[in-house]
PDB file of N, CA and C in Angstrom:
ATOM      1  N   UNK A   1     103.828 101.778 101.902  1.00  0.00           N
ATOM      2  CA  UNK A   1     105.175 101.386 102.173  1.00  0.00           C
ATOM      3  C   UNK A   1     105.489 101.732 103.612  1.00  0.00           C
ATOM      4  N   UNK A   2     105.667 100.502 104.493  1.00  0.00           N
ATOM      5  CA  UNK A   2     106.172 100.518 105.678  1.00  0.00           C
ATOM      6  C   UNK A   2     107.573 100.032 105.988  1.00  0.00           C
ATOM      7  N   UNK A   3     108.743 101.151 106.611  1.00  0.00           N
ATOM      8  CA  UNK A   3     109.724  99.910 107.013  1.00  0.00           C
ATOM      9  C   UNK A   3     110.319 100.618 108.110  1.00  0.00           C
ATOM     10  N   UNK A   4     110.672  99.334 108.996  1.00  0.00           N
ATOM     11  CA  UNK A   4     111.350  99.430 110.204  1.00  0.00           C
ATOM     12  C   UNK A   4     112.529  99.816 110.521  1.00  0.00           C
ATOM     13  N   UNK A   5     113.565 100.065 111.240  1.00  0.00           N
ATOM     14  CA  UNK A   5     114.833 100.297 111.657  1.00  0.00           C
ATOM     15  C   UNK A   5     115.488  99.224 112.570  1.00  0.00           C
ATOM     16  N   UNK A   6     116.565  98.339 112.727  1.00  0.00           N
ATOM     17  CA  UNK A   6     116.918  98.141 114.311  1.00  0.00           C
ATOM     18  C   UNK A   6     116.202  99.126 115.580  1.00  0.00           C
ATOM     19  N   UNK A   7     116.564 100.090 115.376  1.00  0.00           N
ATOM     20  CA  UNK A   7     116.737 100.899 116.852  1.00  0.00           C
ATOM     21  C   UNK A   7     115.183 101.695 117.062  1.00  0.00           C
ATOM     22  N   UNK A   8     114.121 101.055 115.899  1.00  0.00           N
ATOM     23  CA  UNK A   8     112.829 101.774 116.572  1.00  0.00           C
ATOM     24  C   UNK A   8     112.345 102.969 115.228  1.00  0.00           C
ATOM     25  N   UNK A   9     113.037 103.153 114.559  1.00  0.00           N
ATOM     26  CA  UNK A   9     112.545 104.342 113.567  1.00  0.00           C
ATOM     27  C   UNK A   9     111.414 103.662 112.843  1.00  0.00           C
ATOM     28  N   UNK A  10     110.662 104.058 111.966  1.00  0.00           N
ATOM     29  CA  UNK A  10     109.368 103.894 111.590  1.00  0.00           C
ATOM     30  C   UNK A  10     109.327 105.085 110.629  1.00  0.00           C
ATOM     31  N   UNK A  11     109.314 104.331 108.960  1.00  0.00           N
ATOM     32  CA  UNK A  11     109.387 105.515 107.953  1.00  0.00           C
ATOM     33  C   UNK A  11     108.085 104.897 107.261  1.00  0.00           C
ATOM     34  N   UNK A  12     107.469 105.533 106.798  1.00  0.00           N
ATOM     35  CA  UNK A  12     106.083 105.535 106.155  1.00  0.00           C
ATOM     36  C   UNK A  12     105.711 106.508 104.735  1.00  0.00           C
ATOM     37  N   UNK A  13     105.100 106.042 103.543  1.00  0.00           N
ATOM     38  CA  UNK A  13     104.728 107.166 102.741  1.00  0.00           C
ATOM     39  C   UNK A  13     103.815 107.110 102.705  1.00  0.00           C
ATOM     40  N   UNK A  14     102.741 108.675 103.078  1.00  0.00           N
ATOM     41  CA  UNK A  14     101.424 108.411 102.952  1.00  0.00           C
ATOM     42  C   UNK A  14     101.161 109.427 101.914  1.00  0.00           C
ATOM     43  N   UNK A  15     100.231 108.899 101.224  1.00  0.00           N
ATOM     44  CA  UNK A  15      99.508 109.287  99.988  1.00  0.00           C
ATOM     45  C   UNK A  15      98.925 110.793  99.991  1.00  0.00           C
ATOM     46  N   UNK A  16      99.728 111.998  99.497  1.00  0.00           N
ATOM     47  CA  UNK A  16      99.507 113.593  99.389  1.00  0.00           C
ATOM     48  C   UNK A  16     100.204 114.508 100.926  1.00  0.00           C
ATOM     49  N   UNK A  17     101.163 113.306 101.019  1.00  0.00           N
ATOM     50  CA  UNK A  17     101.563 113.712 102.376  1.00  0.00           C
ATOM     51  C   UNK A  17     103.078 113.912 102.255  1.00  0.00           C
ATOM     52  N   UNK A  18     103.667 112.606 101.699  1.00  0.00           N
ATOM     53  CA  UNK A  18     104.690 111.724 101.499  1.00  0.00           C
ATOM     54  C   UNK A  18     105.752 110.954 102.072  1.00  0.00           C
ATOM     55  N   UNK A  19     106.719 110.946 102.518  1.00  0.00           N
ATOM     56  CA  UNK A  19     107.760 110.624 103.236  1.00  0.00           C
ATOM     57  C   UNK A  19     107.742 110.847 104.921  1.00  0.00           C
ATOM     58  N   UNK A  20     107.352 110.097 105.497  1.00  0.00           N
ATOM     59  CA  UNK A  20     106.954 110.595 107.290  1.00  0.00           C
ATOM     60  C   UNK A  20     108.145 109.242 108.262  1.00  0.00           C
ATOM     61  N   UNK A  21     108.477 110.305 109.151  1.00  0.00           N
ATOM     62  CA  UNK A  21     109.085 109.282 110.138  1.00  0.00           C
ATOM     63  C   UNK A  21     109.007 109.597 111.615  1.00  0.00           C
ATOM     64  N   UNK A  22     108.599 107.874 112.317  1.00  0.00           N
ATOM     65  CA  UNK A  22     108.791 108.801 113.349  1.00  0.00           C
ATOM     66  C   UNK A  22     109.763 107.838 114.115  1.00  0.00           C
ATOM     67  N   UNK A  23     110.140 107.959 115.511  1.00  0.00           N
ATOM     68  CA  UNK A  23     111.440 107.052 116.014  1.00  0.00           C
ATOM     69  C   UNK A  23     110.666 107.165 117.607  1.00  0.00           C
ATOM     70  N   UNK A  24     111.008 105.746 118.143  1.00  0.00           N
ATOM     71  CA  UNK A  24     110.875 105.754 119.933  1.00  0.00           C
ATOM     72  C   UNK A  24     111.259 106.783 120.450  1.00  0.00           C
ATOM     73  N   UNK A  25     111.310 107.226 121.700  1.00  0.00           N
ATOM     74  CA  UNK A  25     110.376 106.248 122.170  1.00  0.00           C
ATOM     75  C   UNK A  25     108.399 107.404 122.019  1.00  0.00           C
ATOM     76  N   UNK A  26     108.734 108.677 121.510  1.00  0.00           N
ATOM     77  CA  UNK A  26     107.682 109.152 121.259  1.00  0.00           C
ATOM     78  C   UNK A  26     106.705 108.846 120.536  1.00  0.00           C
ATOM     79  N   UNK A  27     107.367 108.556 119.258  1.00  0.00           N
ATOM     80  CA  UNK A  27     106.939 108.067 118.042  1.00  0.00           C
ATOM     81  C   UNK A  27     106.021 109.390 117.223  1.00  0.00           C
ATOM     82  N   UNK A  28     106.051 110.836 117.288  1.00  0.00           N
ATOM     83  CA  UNK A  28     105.453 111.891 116.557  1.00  0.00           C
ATOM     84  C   UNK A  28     106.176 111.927 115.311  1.00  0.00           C
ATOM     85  N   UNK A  29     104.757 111.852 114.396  1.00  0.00           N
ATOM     86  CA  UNK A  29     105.543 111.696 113.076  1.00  0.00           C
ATOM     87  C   UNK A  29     105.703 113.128 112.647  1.00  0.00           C
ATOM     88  N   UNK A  30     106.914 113.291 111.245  1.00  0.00           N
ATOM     89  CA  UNK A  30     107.436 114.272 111.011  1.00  0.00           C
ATOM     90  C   UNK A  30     107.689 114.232 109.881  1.00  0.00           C
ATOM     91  N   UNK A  31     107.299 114.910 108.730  1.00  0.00           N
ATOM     92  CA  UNK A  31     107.411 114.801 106.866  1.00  0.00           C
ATOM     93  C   UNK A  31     108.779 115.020 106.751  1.00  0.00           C
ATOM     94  N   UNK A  32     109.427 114.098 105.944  1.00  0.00           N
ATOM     95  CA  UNK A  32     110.814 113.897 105.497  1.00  0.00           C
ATOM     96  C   UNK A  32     110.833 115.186 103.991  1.00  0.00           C
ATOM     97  N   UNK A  33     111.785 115.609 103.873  1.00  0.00           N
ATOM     98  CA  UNK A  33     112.156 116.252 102.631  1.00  0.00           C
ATOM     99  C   UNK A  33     112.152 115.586 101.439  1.00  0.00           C
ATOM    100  N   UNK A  34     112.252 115.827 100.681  1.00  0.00           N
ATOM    101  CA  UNK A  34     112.348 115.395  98.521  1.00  0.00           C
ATOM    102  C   UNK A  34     111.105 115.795  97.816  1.00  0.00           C
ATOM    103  N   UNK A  35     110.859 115.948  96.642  1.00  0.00           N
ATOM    104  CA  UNK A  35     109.829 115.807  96.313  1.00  0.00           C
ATOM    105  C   UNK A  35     109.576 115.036  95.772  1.00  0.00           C
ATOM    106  N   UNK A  36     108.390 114.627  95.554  1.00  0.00           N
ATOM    107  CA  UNK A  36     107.945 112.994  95.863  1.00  0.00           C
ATOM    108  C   UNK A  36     106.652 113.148  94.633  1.00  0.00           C
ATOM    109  N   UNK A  37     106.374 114.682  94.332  1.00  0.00           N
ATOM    110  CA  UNK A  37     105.218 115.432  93.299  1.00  0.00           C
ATOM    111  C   UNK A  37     104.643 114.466  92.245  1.00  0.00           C
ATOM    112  N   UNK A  38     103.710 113.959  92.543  1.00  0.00           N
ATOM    113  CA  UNK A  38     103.744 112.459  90.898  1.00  0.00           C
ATOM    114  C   UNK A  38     103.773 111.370  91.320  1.00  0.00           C
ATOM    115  N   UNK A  39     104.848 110.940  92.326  1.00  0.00           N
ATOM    116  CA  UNK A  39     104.601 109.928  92.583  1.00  0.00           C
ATOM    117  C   UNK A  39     104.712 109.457  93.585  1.00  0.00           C
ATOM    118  N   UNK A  40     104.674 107.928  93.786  1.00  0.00           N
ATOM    119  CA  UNK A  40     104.171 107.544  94.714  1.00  0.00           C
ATOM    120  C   UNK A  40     105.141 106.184  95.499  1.00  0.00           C
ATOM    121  N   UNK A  41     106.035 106.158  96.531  1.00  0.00           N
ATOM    122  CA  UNK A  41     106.874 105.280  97.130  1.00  0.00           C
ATOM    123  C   UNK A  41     106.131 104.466  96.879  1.00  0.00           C
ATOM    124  N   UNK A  42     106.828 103.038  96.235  1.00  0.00           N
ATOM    125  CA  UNK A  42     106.345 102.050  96.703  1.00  0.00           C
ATOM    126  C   UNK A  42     106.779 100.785  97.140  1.00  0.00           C
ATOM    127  N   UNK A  43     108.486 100.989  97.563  1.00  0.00           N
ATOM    128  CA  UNK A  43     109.038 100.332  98.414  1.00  0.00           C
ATOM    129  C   UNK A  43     110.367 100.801  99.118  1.00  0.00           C
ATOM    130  N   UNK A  44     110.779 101.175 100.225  1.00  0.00           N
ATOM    131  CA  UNK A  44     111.717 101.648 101.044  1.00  0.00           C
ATOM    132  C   UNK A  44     112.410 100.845 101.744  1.00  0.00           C
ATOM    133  N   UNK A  45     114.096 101.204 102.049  1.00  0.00           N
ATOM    134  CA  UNK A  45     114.985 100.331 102.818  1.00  0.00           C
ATOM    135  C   UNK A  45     115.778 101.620 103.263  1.00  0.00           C
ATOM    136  N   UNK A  46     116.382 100.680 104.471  1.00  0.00           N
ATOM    137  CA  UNK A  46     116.844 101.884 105.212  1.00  0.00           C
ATOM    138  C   UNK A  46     118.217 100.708 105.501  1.00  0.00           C
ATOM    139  N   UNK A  47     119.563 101.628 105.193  1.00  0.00           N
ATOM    140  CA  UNK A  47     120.800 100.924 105.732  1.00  0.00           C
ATOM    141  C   UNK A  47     121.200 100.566 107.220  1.00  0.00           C
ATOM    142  N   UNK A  48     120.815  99.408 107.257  1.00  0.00           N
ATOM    143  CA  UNK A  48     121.486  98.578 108.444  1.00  0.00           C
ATOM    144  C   UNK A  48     122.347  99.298 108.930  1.00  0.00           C
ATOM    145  N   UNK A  49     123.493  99.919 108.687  1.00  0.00           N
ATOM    146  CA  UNK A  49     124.231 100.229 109.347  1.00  0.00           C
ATOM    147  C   UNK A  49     124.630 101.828 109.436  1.00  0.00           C
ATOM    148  N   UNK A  50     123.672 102.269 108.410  1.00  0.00           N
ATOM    149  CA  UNK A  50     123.568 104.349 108.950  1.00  0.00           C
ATOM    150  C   UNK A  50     122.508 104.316 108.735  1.00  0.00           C
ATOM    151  N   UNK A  51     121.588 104.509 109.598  1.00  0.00           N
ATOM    152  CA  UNK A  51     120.131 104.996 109.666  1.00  0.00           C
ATOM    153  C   UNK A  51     119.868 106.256 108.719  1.00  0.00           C
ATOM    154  N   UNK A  52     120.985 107.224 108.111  1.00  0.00           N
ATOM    155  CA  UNK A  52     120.625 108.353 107.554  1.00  0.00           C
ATOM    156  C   UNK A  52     121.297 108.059 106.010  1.00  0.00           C
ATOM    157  N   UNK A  53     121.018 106.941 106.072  1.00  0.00           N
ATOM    158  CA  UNK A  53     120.563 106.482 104.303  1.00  0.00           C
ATOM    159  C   UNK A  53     119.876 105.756 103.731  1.00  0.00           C
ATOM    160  N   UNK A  54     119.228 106.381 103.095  1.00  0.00           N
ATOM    161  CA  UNK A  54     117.925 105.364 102.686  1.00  0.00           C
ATOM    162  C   UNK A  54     117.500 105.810 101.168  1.00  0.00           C
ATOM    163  N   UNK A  55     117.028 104.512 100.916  1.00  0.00           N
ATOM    164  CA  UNK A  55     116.346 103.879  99.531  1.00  0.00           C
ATOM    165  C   UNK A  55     115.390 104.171  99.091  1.00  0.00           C
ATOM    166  N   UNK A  56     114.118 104.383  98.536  1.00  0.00           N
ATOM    167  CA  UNK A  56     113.178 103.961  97.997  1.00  0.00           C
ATOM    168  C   UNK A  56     113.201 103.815  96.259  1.00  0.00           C
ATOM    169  N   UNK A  57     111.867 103.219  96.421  1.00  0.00           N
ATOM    170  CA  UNK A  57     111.535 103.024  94.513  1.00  0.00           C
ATOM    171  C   UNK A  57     110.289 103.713  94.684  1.00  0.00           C
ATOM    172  N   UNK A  58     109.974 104.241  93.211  1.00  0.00           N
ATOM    173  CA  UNK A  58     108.850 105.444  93.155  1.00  0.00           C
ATOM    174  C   UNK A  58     108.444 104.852  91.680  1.00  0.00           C
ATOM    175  N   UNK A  59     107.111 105.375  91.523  1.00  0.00           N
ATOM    176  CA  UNK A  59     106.459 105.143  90.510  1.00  0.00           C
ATOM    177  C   UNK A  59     105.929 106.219  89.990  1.00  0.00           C
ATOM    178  N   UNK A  60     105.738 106.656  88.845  1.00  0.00           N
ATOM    179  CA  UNK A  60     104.990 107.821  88.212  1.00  0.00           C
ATOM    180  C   UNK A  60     103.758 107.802  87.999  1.00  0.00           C
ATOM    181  N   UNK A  61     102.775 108.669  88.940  1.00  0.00           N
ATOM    182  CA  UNK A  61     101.686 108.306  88.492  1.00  0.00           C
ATOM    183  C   UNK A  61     100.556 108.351  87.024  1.00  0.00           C
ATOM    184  N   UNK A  62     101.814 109.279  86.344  1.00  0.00           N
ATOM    185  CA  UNK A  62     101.390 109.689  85.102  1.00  0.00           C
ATOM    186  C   UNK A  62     101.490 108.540  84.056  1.00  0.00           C
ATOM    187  N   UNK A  63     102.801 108.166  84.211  1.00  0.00           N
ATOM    188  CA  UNK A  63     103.280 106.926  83.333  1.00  0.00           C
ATOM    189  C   UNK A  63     103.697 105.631  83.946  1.00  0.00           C
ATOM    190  N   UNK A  64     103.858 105.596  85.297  1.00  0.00           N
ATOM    191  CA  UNK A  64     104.303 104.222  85.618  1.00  0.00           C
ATOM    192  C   UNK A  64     105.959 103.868  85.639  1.00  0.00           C
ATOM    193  N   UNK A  65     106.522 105.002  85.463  1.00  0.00           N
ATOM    194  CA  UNK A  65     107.636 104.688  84.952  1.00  0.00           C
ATOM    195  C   UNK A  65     108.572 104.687  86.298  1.00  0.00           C
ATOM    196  N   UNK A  66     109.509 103.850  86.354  1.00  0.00           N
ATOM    197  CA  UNK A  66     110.046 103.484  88.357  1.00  0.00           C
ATOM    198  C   UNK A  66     111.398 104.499  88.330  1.00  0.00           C
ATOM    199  N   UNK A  67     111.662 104.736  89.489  1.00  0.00           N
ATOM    200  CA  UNK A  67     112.660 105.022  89.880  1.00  0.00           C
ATOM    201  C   UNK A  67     113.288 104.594  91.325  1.00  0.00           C
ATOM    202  N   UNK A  68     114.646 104.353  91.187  1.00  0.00           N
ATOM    203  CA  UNK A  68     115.310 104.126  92.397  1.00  0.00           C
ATOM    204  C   UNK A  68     115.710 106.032  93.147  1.00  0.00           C
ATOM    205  N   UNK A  69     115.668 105.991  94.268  1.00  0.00           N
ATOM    206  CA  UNK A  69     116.558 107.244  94.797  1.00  0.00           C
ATOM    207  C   UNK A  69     117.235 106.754  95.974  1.00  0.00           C
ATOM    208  N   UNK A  70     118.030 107.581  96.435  1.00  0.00           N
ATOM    209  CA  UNK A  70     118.986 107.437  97.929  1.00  0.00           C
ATOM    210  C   UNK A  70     119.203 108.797  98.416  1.00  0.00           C
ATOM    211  N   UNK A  71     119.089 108.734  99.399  1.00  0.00           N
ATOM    212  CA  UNK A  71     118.865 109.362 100.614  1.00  0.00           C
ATOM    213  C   UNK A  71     119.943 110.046 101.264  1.00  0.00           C
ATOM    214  N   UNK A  72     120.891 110.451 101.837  1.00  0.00           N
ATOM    215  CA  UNK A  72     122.356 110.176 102.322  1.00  0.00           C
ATOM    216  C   UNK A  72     122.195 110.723 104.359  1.00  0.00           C
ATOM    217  N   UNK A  73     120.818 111.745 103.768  1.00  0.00           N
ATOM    218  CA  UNK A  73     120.897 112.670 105.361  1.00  0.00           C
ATOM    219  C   UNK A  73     119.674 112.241 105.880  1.00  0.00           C
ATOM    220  N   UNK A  74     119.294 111.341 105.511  1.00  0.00           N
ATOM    221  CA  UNK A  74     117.886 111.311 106.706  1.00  0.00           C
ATOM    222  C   UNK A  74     116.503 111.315 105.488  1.00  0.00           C
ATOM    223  N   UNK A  75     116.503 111.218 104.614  1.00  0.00           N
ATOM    224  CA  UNK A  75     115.730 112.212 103.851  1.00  0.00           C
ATOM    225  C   UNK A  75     115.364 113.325 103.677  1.00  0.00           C
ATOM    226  N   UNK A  76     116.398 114.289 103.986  1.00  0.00           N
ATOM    227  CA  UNK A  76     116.132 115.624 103.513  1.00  0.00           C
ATOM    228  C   UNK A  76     116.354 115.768 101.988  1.00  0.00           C
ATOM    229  N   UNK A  77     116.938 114.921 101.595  1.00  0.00           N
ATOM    230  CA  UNK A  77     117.108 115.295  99.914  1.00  0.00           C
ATOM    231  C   UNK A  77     117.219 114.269  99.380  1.00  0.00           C
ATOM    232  N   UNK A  78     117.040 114.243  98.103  1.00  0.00           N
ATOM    233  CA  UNK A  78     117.387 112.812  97.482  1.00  0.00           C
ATOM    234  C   UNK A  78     117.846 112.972  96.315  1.00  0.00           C
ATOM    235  N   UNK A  79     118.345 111.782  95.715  1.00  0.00           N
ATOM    236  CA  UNK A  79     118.859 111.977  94.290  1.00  0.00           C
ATOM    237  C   UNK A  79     118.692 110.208  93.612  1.00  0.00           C
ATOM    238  N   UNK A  80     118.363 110.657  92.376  1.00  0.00           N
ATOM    239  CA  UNK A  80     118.092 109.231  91.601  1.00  0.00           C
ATOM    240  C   UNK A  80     119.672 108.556  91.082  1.00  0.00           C
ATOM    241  N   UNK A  81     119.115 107.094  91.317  1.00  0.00           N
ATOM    242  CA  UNK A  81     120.222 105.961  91.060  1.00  0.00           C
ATOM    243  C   UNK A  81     119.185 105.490  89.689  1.00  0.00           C
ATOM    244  N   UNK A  82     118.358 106.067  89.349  1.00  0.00           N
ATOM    245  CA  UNK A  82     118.299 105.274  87.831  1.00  0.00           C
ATOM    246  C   UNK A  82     119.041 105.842  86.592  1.00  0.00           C
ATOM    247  N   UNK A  83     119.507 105.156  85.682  1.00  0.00           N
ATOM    248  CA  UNK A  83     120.336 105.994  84.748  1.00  0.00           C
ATOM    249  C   UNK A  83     119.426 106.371  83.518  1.00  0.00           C
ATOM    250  N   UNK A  84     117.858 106.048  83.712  1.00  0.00           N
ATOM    251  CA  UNK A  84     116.822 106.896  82.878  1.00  0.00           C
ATOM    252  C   UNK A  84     115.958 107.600  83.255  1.00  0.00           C
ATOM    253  N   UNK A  85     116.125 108.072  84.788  1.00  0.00           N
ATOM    254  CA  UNK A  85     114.868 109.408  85.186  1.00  0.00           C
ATOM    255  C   UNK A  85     115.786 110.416  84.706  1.00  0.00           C
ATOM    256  N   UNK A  86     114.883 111.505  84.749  1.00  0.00           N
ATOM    257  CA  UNK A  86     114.751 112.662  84.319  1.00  0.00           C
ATOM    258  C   UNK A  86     115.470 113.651  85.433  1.00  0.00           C
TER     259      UNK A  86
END
């Protein structure tokens, strides 16, 4: 899962790593907060219009089972928008 920003940010999940971003014009990446333990992003959006909220969907690697979360600070924390995770 790759996604872009307007202004240059660059958020990425890599596999035993998780949540990484990095932004112009340096571009050094930097592990975002949540735990992510199980599973695995497998699609991210970032709000057009506050860069310090963001989306993803996650999958369980145990069961498969999806979840939405949101973001509010950047990804330092997250919290689920599904009304059946755990």
């Amino acid at each position: 899962m790759v996604s872009v920003t307007p202004a240059g940010a660059v958020y990425a999940f890599v596999a035993g790593v998780g949540l990484v971003r990095a932004a112009e014009p340096d571009l050094a990446w930097r592990t975002l907060g949540g735990d992510f333990t199980g599973h695995y992003v497998i699609h991210g959006a970032v709000d057009p219009s506050d860069e310090q909220t963001l989306y993803v969907v996650t999958v369980a690697a145990a069961n498969r089972t999806q979840d939405v979360r949101m973001s509010r600070d950047g990804g330092a924390t997250w919290r689920s928008l599904s009304t059946t995770a755990p």
